[in-house]
N, C-alpha and C. Protein backbone atom coordinates (compact mmCIF):
# COMPACT_ATOMS: atom_id res chain seq x y z
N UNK A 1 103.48 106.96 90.34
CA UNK A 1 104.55 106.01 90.60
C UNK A 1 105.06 106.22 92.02
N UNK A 2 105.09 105.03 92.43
CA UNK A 2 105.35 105.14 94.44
C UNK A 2 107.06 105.41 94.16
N UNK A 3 107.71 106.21 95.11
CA UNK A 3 108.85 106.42 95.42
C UNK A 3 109.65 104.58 96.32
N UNK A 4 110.38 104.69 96.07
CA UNK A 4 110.97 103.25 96.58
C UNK A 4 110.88 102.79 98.19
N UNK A 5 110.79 104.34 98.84
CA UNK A 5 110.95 104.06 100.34
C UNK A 5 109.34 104.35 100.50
N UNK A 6 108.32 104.34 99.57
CA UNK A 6 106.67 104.52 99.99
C UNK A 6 106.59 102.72 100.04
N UNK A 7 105.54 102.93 100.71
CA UNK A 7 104.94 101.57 101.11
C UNK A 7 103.29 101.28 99.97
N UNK A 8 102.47 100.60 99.94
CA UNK A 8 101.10 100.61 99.62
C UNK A 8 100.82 99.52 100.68
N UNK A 9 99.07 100.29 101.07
CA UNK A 9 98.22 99.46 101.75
C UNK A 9 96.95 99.64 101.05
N UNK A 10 96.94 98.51 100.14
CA UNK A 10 95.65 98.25 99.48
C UNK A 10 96.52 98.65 98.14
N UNK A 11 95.50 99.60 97.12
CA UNK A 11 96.06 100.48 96.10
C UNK A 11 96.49 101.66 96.61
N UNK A 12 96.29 102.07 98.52
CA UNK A 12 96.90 103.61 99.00
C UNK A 12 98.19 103.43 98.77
N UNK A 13 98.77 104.54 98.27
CA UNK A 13 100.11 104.44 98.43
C UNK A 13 100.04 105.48 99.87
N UNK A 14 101.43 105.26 100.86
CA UNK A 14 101.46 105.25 101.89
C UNK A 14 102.97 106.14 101.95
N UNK A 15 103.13 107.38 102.17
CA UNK A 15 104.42 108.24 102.03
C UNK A 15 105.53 107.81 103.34
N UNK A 16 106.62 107.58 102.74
CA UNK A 16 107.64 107.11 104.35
C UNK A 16 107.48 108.36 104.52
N UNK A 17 107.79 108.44 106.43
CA UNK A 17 107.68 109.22 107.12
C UNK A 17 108.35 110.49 106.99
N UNK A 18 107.72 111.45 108.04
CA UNK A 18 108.29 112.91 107.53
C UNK A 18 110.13 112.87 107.46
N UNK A 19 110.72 113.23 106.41
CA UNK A 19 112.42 113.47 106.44
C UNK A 19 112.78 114.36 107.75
N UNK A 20 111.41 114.79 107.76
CA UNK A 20 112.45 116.07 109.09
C UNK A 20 112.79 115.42 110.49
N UNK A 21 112.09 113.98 110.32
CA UNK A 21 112.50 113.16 111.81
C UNK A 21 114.33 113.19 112.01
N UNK A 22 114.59 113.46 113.02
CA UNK A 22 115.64 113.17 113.76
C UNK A 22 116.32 111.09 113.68
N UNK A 23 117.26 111.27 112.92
CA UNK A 23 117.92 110.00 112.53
C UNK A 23 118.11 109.27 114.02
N UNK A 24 118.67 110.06 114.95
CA UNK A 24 119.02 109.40 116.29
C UNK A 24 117.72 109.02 116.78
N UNK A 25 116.31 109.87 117.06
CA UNK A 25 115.50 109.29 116.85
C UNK A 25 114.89 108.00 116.81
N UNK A 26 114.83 108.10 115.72
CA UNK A 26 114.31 106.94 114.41
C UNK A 26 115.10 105.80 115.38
N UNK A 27 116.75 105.85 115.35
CA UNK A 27 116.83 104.64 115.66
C UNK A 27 116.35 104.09 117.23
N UNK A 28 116.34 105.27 117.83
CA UNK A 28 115.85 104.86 119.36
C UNK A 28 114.46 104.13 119.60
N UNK A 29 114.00 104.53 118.68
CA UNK A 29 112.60 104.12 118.59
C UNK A 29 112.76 102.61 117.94
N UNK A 30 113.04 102.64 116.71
CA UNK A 30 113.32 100.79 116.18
C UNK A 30 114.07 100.29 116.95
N UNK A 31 115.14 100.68 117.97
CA UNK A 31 115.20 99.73 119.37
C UNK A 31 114.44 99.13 120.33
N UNK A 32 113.95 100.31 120.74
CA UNK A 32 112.92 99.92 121.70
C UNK A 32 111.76 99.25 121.15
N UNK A 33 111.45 99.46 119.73
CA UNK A 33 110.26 98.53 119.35
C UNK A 33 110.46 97.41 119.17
N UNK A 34 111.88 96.87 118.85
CA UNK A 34 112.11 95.83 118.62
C UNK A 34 112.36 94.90 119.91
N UNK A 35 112.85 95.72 121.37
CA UNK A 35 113.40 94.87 122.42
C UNK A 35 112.19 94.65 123.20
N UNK A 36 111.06 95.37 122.83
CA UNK A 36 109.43 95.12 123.69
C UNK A 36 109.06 93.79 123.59
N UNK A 37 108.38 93.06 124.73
CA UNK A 37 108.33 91.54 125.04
C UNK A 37 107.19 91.50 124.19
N UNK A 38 106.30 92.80 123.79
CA UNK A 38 105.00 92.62 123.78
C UNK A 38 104.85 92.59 122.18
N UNK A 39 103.28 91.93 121.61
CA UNK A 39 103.60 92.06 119.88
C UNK A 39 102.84 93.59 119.87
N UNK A 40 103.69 94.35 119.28
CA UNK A 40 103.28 95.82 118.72
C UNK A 40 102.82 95.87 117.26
N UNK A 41 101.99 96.81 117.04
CA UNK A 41 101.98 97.69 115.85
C UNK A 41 101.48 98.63 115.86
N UNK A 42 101.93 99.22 115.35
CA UNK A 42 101.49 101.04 115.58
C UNK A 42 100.56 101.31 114.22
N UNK A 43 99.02 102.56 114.06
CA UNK A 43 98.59 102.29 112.83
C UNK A 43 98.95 103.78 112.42
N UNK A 44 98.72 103.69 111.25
CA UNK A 44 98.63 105.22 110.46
C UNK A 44 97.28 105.26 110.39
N UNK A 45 96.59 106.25 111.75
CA UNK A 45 95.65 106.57 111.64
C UNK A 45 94.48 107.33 110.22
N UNK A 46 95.27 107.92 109.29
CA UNK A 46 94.87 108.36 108.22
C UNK A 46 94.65 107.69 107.36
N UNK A 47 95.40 106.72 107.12
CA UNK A 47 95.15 105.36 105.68
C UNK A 47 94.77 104.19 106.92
N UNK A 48 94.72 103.97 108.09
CA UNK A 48 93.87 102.76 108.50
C UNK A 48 95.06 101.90 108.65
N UNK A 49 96.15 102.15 107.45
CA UNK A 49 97.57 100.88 107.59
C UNK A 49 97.79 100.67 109.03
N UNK A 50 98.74 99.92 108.68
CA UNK A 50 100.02 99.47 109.81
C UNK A 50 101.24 100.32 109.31
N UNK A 51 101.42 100.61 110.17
CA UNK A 51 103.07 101.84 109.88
C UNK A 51 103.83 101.14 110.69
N UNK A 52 103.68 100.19 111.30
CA UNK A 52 105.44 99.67 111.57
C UNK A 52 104.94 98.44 112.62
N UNK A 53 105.48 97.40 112.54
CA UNK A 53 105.49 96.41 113.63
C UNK A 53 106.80 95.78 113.95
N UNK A 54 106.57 95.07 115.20
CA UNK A 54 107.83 94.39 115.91
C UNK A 54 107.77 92.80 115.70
N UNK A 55 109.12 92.24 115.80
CA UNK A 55 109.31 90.80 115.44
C UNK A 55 108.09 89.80 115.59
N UNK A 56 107.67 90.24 117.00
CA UNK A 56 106.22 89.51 117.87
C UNK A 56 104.98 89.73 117.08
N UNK A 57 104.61 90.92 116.45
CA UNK A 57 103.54 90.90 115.84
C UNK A 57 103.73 90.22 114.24
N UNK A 58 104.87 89.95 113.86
CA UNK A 58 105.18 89.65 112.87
C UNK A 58 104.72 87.88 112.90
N UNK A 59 105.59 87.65 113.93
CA UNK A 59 105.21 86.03 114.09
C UNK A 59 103.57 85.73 114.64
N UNK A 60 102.88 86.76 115.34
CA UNK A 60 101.62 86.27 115.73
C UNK A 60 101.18 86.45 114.39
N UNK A 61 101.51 87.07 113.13
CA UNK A 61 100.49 86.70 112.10
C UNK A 61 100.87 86.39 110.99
N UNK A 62 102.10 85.76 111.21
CA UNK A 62 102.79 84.73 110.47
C UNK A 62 103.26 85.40 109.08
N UNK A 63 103.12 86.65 109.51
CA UNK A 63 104.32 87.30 108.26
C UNK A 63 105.08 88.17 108.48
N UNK A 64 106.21 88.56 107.20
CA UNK A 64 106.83 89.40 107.11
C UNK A 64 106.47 90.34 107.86
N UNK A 65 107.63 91.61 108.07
CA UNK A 65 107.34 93.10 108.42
C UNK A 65 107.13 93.71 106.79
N UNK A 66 107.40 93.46 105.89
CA UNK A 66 107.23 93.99 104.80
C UNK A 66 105.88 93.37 104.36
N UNK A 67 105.28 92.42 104.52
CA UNK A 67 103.90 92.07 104.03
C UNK A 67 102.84 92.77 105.18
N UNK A 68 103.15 92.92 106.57
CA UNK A 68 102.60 93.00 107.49
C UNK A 68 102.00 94.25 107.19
N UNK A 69 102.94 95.75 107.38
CA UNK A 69 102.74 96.72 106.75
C UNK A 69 102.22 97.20 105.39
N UNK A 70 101.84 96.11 104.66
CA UNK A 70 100.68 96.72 103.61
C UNK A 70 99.49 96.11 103.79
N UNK A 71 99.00 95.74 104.87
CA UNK A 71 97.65 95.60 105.29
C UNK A 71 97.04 96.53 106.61
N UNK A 72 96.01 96.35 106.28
CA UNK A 72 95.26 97.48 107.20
C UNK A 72 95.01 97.05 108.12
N UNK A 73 94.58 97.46 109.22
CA UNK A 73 94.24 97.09 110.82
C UNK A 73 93.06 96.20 110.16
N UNK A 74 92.42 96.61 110.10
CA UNK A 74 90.95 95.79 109.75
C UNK A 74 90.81 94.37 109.12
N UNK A 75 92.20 94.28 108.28
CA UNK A 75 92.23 93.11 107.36
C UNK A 75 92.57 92.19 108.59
N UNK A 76 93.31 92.49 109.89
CA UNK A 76 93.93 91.67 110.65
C UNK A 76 93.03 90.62 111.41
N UNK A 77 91.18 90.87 111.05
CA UNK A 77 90.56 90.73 111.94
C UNK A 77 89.12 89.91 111.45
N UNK A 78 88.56 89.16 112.11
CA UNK A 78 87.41 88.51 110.72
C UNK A 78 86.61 89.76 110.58
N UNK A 79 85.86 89.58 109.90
CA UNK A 79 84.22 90.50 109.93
C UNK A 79 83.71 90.89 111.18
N UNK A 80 83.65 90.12 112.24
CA UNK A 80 82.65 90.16 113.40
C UNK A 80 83.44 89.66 114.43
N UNK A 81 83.31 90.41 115.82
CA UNK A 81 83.74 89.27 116.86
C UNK A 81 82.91 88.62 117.69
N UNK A 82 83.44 88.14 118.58
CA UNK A 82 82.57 86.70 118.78
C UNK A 82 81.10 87.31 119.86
N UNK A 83 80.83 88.70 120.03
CA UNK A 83 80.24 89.10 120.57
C UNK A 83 78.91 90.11 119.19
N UNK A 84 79.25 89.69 118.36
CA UNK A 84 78.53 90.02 117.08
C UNK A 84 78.59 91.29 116.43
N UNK A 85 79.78 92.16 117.30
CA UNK A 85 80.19 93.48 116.81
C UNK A 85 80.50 93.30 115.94
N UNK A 86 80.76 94.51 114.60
CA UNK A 86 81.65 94.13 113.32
C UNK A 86 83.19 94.58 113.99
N UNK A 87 84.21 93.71 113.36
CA UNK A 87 85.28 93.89 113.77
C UNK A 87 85.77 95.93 113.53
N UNK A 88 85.24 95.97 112.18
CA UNK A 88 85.62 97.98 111.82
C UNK A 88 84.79 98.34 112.71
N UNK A 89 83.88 98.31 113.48
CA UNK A 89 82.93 98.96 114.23
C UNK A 89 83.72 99.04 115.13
N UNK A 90 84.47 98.17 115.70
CA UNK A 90 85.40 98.22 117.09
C UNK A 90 86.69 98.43 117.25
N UNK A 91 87.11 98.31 115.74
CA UNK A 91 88.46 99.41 115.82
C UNK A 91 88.63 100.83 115.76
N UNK A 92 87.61 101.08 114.61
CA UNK A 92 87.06 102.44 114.28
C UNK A 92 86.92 103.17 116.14
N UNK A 93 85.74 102.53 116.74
CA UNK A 93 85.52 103.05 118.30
C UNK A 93 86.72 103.34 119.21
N UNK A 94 87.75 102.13 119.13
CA UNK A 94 88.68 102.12 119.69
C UNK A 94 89.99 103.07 119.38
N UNK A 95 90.13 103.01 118.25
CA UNK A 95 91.03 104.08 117.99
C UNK A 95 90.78 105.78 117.60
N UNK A 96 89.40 105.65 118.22
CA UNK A 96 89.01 107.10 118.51
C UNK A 96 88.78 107.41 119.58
N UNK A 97 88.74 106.91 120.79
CA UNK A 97 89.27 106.43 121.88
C UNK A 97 90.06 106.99 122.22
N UNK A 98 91.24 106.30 121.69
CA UNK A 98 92.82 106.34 122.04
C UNK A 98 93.08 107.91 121.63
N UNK A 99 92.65 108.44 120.37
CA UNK A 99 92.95 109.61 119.81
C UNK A 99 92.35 110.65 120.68
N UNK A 100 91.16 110.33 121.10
CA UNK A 100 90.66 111.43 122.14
C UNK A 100 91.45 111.34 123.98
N UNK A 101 92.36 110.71 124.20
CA UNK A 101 92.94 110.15 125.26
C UNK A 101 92.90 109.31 126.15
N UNK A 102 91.79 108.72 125.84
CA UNK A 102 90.50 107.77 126.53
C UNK A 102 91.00 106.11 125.98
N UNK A 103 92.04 105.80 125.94
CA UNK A 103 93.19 104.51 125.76
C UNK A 103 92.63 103.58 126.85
N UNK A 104 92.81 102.01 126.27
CA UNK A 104 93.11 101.44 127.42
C UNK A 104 93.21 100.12 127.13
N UNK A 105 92.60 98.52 127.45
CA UNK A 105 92.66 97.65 126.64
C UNK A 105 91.33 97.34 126.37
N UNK A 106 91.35 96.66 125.26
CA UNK A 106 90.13 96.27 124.73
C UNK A 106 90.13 95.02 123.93
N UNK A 107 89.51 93.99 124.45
CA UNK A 107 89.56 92.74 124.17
C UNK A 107 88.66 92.49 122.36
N UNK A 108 89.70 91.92 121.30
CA UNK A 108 89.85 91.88 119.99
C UNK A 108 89.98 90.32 119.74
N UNK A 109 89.19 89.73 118.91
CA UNK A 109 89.54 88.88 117.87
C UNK A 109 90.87 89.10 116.67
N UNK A 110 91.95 88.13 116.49
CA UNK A 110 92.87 88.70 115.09
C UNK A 110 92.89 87.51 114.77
N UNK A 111 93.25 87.43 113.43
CA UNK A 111 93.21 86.20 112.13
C UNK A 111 94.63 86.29 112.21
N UNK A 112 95.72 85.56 112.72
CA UNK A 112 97.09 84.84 111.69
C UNK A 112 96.81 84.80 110.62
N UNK A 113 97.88 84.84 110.04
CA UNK A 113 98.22 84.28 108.65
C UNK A 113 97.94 82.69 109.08
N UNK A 114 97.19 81.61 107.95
CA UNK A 114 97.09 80.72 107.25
C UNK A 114 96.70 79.81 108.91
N UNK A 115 96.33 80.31 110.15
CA UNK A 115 96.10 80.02 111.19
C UNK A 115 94.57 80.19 111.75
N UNK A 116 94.04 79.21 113.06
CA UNK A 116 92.89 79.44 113.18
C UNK A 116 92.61 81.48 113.72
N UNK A 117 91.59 81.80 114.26
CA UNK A 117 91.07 82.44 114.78
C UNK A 117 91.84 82.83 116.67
N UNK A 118 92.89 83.46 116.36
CA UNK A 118 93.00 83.74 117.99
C UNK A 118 93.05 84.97 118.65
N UNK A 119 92.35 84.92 119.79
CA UNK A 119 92.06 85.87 120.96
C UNK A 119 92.90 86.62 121.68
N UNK A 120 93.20 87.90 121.15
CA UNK A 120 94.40 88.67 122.08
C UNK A 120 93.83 90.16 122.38
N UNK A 121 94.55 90.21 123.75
CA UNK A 121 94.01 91.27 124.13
C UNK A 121 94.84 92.90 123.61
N UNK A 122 93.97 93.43 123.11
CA UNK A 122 94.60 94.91 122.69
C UNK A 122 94.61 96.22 123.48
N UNK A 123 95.27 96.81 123.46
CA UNK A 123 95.40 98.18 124.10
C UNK A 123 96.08 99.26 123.59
């Protein structure tokens, strides 16, 4: 049984974050994520989820922050991009990448919600 403040992505259940975070923190951070021009989401590298997005990424895919966050990076994206990579092939690459320090942008296909196919660049 998920605790009220756990999330699920997929059938994972998804633990809210460590208690030992600093409250002042926390909120400095949901400021600044929220006042960024840019659409964010940050992933939980371990379950693949989305662990938190901003208003902008919310509206580029036409949902909630509470629906947003129980889907996985991968779901955000068709199968393939238009260069015939599989879309997990190039997130998977990319966010091992980033984890090894080797960040930067990398041009992605993402699916909206109930919208065509549009082209944004990731980093």
């Amino acid at each position: 049984m998920k605790s009220p403040s756990e999330t699920e992505c997929g059938s994972i259940p998804v633990p809210p974050p460590d208690a030992c975070a600093s409250a002042e923190l926390q909120v400095n951070y949901r400021a600044l994520l929220a006042r960024l021009p840019d659409n964010v989401i940050l992933i939980n590298v371990a379950s693949g989820c989305l662990a938190d997005a901003n208003r902008g990424a919310c509206e580029l895919f036409g949902m909630s922050e509470q629906m947003l966050l129980t889907r996985a990076f991968g779901e955000l994206c068709p199968p393939c991009q238009p260069d015939g990579q599989a879309s997990a092939q190039l997130l998977a690459t990319q966010i091992e990448r980033a984890l090894a320090g080797h960040g930067g942008l990398f041009e992605a296909r993402f699916l909206p919600a109930g919208g065509p196919m549009s082209g944004q660049d990731s980093g």
